[in-house]
PDB file of N, CA and C in Angstrom:
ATOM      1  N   UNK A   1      67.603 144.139  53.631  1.00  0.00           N
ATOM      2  CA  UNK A   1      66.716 143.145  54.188  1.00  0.00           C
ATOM      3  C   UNK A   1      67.529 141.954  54.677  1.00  0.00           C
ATOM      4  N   UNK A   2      67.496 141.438  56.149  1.00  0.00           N
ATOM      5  CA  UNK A   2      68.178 140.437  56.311  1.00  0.00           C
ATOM      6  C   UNK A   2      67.186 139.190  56.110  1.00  0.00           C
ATOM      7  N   UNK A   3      68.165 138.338  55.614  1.00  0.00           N
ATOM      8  CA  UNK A   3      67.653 136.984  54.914  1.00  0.00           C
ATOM      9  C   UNK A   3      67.624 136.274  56.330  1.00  0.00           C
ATOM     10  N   UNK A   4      66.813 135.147  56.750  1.00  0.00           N
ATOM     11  CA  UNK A   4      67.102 133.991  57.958  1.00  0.00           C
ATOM     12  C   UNK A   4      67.661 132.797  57.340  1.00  0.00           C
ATOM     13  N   UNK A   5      68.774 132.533  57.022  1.00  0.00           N
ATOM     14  CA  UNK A   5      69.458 131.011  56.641  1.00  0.00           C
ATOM     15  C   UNK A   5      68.724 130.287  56.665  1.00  0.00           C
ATOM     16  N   UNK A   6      68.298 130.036  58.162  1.00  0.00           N
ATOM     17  CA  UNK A   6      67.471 128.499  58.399  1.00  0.00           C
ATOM     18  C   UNK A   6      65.921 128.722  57.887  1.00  0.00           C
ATOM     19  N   UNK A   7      65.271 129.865  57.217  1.00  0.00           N
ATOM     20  CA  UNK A   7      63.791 129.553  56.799  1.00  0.00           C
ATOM     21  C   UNK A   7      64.429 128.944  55.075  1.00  0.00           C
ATOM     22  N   UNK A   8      65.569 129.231  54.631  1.00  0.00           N
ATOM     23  CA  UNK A   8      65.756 129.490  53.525  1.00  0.00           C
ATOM     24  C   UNK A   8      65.809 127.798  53.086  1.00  0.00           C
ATOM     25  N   UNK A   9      67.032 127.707  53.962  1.00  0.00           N
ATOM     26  CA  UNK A   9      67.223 126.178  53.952  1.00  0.00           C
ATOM     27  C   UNK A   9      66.328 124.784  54.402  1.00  0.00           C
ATOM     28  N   UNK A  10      65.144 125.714  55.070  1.00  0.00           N
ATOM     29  CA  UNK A  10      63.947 124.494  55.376  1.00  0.00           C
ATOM     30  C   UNK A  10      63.610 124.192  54.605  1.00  0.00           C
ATOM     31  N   UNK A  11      63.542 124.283  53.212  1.00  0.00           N
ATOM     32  CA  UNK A  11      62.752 123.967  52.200  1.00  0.00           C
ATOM     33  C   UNK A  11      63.552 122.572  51.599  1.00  0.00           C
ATOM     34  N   UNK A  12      62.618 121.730  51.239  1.00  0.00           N
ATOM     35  CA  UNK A  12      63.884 120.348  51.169  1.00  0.00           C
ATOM     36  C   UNK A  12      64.086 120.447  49.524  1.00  0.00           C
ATOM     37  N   UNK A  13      63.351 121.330  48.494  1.00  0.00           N
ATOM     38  CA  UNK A  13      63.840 121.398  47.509  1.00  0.00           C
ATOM     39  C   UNK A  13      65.426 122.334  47.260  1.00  0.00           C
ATOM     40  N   UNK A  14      65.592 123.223  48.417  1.00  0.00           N
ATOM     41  CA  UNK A  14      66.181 124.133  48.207  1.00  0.00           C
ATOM     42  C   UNK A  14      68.135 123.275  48.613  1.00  0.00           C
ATOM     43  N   UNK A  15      67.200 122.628  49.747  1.00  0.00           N
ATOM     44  CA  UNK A  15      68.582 121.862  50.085  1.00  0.00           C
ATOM     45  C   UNK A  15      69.021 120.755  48.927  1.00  0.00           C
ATOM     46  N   UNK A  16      68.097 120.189  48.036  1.00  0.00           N
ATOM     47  CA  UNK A  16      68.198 119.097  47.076  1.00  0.00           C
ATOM     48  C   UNK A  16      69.095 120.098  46.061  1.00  0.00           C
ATOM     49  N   UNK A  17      68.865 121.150  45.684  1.00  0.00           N
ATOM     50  CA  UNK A  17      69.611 122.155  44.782  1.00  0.00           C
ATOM     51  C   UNK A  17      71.037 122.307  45.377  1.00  0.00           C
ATOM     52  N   UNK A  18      70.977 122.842  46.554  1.00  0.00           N
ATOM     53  CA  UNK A  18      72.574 122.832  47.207  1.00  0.00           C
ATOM     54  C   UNK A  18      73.379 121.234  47.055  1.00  0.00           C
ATOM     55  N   UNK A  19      72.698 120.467  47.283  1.00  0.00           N
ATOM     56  CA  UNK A  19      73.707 119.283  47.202  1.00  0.00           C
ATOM     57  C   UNK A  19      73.907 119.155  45.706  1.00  0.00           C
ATOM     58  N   UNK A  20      72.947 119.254  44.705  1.00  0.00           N
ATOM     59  CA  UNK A  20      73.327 118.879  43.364  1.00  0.00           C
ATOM     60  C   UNK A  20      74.376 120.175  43.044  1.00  0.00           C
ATOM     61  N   UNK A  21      74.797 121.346  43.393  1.00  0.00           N
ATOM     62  CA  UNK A  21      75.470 122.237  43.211  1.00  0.00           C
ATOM     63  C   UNK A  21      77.037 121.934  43.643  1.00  0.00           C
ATOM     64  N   UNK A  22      76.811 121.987  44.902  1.00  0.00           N
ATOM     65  CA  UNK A  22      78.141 121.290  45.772  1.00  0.00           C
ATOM     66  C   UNK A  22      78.767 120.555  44.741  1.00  0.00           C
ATOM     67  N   UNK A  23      77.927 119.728  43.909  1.00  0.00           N
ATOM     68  CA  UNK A  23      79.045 118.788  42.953  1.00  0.00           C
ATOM     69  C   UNK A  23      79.453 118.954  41.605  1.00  0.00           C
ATOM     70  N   UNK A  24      78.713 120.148  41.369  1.00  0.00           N
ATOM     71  CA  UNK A  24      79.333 121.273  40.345  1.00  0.00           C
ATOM     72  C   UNK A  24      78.298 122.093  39.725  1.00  0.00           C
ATOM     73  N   UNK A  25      78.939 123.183  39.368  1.00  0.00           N
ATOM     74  CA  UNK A  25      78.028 123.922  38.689  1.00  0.00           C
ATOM     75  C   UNK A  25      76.977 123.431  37.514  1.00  0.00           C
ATOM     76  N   UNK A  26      75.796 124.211  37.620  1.00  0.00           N
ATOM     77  CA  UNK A  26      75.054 123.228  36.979  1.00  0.00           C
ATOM     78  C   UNK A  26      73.813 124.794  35.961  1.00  0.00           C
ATOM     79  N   UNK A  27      73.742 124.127  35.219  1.00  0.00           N
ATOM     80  CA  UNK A  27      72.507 125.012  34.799  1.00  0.00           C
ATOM     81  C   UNK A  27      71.020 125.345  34.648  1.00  0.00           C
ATOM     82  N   UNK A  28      70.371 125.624  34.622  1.00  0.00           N
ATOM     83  CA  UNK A  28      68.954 125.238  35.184  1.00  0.00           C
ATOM     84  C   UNK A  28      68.056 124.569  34.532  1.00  0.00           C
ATOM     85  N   UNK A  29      68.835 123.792  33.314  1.00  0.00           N
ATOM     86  CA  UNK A  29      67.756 122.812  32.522  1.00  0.00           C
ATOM     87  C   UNK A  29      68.655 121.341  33.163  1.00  0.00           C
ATOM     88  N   UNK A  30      70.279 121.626  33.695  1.00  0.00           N
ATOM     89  CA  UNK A  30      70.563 120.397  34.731  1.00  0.00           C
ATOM     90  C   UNK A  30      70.006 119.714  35.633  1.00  0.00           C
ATOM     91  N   UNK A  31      69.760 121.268  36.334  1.00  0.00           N
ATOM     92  CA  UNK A  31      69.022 120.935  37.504  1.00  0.00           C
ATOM     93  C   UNK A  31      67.724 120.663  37.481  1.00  0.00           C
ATOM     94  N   UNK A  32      67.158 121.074  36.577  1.00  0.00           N
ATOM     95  CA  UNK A  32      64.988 120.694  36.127  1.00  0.00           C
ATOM     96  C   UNK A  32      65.911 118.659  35.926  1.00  0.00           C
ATOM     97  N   UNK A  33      66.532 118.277  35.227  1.00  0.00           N
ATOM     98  CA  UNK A  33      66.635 117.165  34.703  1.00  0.00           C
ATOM     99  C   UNK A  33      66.812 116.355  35.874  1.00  0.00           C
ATOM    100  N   UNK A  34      68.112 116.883  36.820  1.00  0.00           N
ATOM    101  CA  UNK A  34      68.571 115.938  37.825  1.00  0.00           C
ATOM    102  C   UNK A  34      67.464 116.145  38.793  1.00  0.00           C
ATOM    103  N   UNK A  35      67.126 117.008  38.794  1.00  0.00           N
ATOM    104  CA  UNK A  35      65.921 116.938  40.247  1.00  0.00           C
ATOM    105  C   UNK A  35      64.084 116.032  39.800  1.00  0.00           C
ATOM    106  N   UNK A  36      64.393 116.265  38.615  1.00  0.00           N
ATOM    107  CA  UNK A  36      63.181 115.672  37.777  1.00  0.00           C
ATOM    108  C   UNK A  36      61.997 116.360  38.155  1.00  0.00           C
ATOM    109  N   UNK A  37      61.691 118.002  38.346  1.00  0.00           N
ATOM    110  CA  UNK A  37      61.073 119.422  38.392  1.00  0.00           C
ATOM    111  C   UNK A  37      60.802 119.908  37.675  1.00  0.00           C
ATOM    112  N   UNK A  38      59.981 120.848  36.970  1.00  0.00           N
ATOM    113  CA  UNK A  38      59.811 121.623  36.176  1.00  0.00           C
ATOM    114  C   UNK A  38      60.412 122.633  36.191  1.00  0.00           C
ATOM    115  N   UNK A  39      60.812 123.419  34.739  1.00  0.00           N
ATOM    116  CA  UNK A  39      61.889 124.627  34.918  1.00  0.00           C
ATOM    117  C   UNK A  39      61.081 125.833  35.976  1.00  0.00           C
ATOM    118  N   UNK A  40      60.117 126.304  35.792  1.00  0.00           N
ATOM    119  CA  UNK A  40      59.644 126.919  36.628  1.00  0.00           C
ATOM    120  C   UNK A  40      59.696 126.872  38.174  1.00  0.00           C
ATOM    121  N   UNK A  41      59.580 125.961  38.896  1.00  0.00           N
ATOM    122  CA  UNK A  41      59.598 125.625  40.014  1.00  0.00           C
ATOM    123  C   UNK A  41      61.014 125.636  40.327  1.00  0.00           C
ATOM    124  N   UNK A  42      61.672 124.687  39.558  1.00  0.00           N
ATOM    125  CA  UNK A  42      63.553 125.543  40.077  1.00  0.00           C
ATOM    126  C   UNK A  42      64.120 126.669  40.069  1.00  0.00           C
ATOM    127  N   UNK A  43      62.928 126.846  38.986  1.00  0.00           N
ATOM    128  CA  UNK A  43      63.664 129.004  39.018  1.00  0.00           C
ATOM    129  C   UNK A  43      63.156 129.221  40.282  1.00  0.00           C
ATOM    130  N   UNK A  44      61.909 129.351  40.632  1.00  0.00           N
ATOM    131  CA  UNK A  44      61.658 129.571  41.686  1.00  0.00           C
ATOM    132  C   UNK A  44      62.842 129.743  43.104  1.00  0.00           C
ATOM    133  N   UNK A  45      63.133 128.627  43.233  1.00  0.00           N
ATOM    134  CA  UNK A  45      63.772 128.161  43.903  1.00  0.00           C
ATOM    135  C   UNK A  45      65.346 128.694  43.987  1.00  0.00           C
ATOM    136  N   UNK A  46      65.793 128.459  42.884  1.00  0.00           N
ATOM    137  CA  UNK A  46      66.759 129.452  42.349  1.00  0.00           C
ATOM    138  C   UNK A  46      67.048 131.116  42.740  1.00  0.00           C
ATOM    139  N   UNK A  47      65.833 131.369  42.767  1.00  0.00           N
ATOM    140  CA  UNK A  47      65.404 132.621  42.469  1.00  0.00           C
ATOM    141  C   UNK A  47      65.777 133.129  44.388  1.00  0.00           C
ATOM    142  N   UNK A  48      64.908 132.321  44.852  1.00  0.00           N
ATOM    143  CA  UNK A  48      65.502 132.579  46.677  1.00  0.00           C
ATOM    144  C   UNK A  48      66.680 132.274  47.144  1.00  0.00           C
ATOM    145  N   UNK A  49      67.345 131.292  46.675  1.00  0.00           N
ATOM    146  CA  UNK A  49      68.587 130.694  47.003  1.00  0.00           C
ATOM    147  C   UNK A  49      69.510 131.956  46.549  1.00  0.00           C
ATOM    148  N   UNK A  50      69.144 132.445  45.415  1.00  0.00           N
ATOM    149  CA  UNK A  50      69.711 133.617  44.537  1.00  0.00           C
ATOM    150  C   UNK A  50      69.777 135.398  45.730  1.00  0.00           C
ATOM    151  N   UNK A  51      68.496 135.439  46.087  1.00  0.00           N
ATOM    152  CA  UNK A  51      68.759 136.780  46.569  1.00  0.00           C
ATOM    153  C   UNK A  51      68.894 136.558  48.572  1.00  0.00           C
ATOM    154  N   UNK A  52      69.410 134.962  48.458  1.00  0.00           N
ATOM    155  CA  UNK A  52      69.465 134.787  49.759  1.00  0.00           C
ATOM    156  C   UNK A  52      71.329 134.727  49.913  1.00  0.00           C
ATOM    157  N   UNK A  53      71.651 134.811  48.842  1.00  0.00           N
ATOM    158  CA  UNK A  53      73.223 134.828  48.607  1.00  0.00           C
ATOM    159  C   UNK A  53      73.431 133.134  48.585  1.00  0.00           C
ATOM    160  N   UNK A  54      72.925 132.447  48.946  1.00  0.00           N
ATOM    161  CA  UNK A  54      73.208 130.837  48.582  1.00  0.00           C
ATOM    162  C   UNK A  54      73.694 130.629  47.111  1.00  0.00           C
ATOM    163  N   UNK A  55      73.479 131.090  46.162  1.00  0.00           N
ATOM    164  CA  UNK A  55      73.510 130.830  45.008  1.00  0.00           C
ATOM    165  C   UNK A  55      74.627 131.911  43.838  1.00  0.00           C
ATOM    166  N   UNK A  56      75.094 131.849  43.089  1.00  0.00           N
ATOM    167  CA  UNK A  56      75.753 132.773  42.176  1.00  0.00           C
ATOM    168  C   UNK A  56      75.348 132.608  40.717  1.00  0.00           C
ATOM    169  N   UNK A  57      74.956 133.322  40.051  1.00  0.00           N
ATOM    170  CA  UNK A  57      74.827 132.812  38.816  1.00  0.00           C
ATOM    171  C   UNK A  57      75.880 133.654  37.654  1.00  0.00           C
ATOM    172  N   UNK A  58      75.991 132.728  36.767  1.00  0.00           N
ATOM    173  CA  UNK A  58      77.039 133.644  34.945  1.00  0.00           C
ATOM    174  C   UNK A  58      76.233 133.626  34.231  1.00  0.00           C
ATOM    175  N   UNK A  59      76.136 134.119  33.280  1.00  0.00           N
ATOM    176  CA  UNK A  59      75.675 133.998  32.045  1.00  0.00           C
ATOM    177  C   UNK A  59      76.587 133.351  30.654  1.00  0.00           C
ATOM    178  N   UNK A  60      76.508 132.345  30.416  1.00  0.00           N
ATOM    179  CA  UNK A  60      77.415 131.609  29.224  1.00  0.00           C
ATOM    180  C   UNK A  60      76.721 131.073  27.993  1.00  0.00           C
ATOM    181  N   UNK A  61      76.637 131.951  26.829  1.00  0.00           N
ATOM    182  CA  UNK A  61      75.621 131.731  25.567  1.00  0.00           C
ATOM    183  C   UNK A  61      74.609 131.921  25.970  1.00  0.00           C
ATOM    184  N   UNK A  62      73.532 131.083  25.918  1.00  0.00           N
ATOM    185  CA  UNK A  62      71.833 130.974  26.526  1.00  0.00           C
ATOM    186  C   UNK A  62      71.402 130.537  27.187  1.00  0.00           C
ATOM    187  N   UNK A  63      72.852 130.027  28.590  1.00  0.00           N
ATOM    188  CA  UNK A  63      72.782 129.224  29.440  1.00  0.00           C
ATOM    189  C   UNK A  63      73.322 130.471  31.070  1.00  0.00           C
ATOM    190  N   UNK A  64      71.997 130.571  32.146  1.00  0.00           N
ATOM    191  CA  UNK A  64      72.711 130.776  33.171  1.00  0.00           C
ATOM    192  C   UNK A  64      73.222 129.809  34.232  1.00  0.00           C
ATOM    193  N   UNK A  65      74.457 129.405  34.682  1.00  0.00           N
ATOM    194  CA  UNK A  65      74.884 128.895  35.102  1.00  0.00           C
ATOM    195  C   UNK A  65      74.948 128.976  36.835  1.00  0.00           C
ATOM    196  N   UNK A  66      74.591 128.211  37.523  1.00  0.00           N
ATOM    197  CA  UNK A  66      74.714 128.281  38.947  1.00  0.00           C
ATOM    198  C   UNK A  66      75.230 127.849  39.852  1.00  0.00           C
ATOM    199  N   UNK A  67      76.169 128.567  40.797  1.00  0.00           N
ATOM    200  CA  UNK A  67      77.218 127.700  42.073  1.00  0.00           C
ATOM    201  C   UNK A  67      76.899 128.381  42.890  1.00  0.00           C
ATOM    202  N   UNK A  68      77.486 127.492  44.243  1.00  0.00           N
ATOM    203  CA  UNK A  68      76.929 127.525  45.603  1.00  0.00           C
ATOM    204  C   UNK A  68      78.207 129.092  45.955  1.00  0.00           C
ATOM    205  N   UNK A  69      77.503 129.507  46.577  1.00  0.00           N
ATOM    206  CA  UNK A  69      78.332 130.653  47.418  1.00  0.00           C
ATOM    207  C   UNK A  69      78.544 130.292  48.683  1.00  0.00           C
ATOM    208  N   UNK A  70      79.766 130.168  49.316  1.00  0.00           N
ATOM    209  CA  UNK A  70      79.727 129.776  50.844  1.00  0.00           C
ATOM    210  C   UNK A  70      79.927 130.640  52.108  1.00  0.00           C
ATOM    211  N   UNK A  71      79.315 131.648  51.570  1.00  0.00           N
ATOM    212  CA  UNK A  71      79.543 132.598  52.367  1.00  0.00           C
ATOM    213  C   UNK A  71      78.073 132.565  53.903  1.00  0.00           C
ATOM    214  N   UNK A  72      77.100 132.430  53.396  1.00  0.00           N
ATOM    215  CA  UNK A  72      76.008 131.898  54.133  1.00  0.00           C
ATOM    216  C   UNK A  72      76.121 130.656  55.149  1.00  0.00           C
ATOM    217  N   UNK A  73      76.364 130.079  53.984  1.00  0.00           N
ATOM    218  CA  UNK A  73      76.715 128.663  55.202  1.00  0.00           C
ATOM    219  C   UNK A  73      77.557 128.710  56.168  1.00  0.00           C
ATOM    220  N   UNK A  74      78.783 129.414  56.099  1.00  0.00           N
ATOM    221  CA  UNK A  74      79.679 129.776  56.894  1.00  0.00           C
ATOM    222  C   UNK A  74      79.121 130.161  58.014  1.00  0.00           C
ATOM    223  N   UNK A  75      77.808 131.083  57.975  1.00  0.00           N
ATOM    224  CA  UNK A  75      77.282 132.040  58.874  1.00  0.00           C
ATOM    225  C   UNK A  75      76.742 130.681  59.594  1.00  0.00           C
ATOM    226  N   UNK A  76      75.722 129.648  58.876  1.00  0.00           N
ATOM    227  CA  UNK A  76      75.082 128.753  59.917  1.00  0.00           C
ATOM    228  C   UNK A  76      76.012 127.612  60.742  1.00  0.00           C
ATOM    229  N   UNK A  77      77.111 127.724  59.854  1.00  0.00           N
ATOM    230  CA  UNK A  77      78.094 126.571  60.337  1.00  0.00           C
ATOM    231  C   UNK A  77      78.931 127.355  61.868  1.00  0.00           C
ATOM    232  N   UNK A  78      78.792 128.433  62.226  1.00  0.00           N
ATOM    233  CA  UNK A  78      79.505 129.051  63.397  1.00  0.00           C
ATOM    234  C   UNK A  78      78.291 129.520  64.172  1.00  0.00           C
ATOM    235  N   UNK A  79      76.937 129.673  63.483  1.00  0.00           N
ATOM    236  CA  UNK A  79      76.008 129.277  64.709  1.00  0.00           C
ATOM    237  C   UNK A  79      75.933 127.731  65.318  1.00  0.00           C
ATOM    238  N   UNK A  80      76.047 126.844  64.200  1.00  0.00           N
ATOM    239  CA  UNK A  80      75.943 125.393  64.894  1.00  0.00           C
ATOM    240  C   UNK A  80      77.558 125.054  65.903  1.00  0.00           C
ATOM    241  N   UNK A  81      78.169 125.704  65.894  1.00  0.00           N
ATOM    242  CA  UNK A  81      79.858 125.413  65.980  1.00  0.00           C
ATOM    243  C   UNK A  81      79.513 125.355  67.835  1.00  0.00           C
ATOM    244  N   UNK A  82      78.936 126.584  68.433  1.00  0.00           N
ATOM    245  CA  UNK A  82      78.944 125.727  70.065  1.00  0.00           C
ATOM    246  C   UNK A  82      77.634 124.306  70.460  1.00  0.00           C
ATOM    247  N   UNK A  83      76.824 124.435  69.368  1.00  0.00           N
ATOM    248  CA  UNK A  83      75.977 122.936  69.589  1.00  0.00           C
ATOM    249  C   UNK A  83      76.753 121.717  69.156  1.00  0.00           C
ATOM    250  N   UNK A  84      78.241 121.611  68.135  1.00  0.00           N
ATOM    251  CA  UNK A  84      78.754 121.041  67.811  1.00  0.00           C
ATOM    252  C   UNK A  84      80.391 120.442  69.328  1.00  0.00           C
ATOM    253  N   UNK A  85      79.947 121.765  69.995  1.00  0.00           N
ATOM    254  CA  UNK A  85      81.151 121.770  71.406  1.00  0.00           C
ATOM    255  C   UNK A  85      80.531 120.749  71.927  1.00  0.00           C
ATOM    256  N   UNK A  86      79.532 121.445  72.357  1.00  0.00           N
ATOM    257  CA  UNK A  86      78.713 120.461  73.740  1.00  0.00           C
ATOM    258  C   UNK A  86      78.232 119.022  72.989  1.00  0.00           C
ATOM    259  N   UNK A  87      77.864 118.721  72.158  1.00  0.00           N
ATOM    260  CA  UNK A  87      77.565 117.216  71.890  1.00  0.00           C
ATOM    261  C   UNK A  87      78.964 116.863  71.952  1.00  0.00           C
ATOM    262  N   UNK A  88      80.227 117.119  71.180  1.00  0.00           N
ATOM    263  CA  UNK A  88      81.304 116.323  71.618  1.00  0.00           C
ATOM    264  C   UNK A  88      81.851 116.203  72.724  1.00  0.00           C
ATOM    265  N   UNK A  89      81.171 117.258  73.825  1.00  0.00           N
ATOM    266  CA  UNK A  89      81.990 117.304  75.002  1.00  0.00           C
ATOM    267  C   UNK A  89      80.999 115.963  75.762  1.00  0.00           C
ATOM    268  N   UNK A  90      79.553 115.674  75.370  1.00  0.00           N
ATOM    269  CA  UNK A  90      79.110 114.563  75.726  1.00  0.00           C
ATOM    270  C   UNK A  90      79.146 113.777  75.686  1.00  0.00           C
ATOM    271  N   UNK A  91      79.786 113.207  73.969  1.00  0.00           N
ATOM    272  CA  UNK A  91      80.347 112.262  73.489  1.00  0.00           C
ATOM    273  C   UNK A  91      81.546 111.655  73.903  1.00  0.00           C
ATOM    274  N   UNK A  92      82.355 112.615  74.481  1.00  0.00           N
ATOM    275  CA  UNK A  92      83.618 111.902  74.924  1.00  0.00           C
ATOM    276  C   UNK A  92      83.378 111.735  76.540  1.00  0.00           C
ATOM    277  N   UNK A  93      82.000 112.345  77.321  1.00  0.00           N
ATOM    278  CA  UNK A  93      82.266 111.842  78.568  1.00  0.00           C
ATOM    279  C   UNK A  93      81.236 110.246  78.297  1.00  0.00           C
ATOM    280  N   UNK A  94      80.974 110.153  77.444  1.00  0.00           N
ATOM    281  CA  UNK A  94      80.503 108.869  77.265  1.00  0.00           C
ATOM    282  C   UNK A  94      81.251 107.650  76.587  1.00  0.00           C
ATOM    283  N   UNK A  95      82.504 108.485  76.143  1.00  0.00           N
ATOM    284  CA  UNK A  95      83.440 107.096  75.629  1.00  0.00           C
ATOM    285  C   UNK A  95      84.342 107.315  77.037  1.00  0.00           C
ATOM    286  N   UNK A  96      84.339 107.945  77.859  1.00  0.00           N
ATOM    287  CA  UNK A  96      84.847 107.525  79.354  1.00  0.00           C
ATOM    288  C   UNK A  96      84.299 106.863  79.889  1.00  0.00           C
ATOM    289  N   UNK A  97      83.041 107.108  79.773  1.00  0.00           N
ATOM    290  CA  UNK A  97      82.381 106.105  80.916  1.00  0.00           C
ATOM    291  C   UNK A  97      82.382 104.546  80.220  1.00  0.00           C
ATOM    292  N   UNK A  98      82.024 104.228  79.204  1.00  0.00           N
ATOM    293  CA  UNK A  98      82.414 103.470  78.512  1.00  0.00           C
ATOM    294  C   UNK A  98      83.450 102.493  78.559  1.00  0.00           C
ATOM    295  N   UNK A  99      84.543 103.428  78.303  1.00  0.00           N
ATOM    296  CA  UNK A  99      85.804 102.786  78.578  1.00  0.00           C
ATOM    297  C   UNK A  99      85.896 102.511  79.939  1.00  0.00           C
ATOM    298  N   UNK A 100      85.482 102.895  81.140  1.00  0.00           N
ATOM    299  CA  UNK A 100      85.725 102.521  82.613  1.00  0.00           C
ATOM    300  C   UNK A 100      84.931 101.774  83.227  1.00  0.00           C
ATOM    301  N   UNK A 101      84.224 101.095  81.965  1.00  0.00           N
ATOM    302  CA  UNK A 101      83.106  99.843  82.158  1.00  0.00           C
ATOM    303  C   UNK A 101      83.787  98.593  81.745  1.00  0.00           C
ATOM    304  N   UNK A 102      85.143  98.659  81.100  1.00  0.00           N
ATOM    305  CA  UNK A 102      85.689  97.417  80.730  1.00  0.00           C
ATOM    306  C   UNK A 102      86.592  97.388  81.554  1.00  0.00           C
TER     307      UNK A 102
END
């Protein structure tokens, strides 16, 4: 089944999970705490991020533990990579014009 990145990542809880991840692994009574959520609703959440490959989880004592996988993002970061050409290629004909205004 292919996953769509961008339905995955529309969700603004899902992106609030990736940034608290990005800054380290975290576990899912971390993340109920730092997001101030109920455990349920982050599993949830978890749970898509999980079979969307965004997510990795361990198991350590009675704790599953969760980090970002960057293998996904990679995928959206080289779809955004020619919208990222053309705005800089606009950007710099606008620090020309710019500059040939002084």
């Amino acid at each position: 089944m292919s996953v769509d990145a961008f339905a995955v990542l529309a969700e603004p809880t899902r992106r609030r999970i990736l940034d608290r991840l990005r800054r380290s692994e975290s576990s899912v009574g971390d993340l109920v705490d730092a997001l101030g959520m109920s455990q349920p609703a982050v599993s949830k959440h978890l749970k898509v991020l999980r079979e969307a490959g965004f997510v990795t989880c361990r198991t350590a004592a009675q704790q599953r533990i969760y980090r970002i996988d960057t293998r996904p993002l990679r995928a959206v970061d080289e779809w955004l990579g020619p919208y990222r050409r053309m705005w800089a290629a606009h950007l710099d004909a606008l620090e020309r014009h710019l500059d040939s205004q002084e």
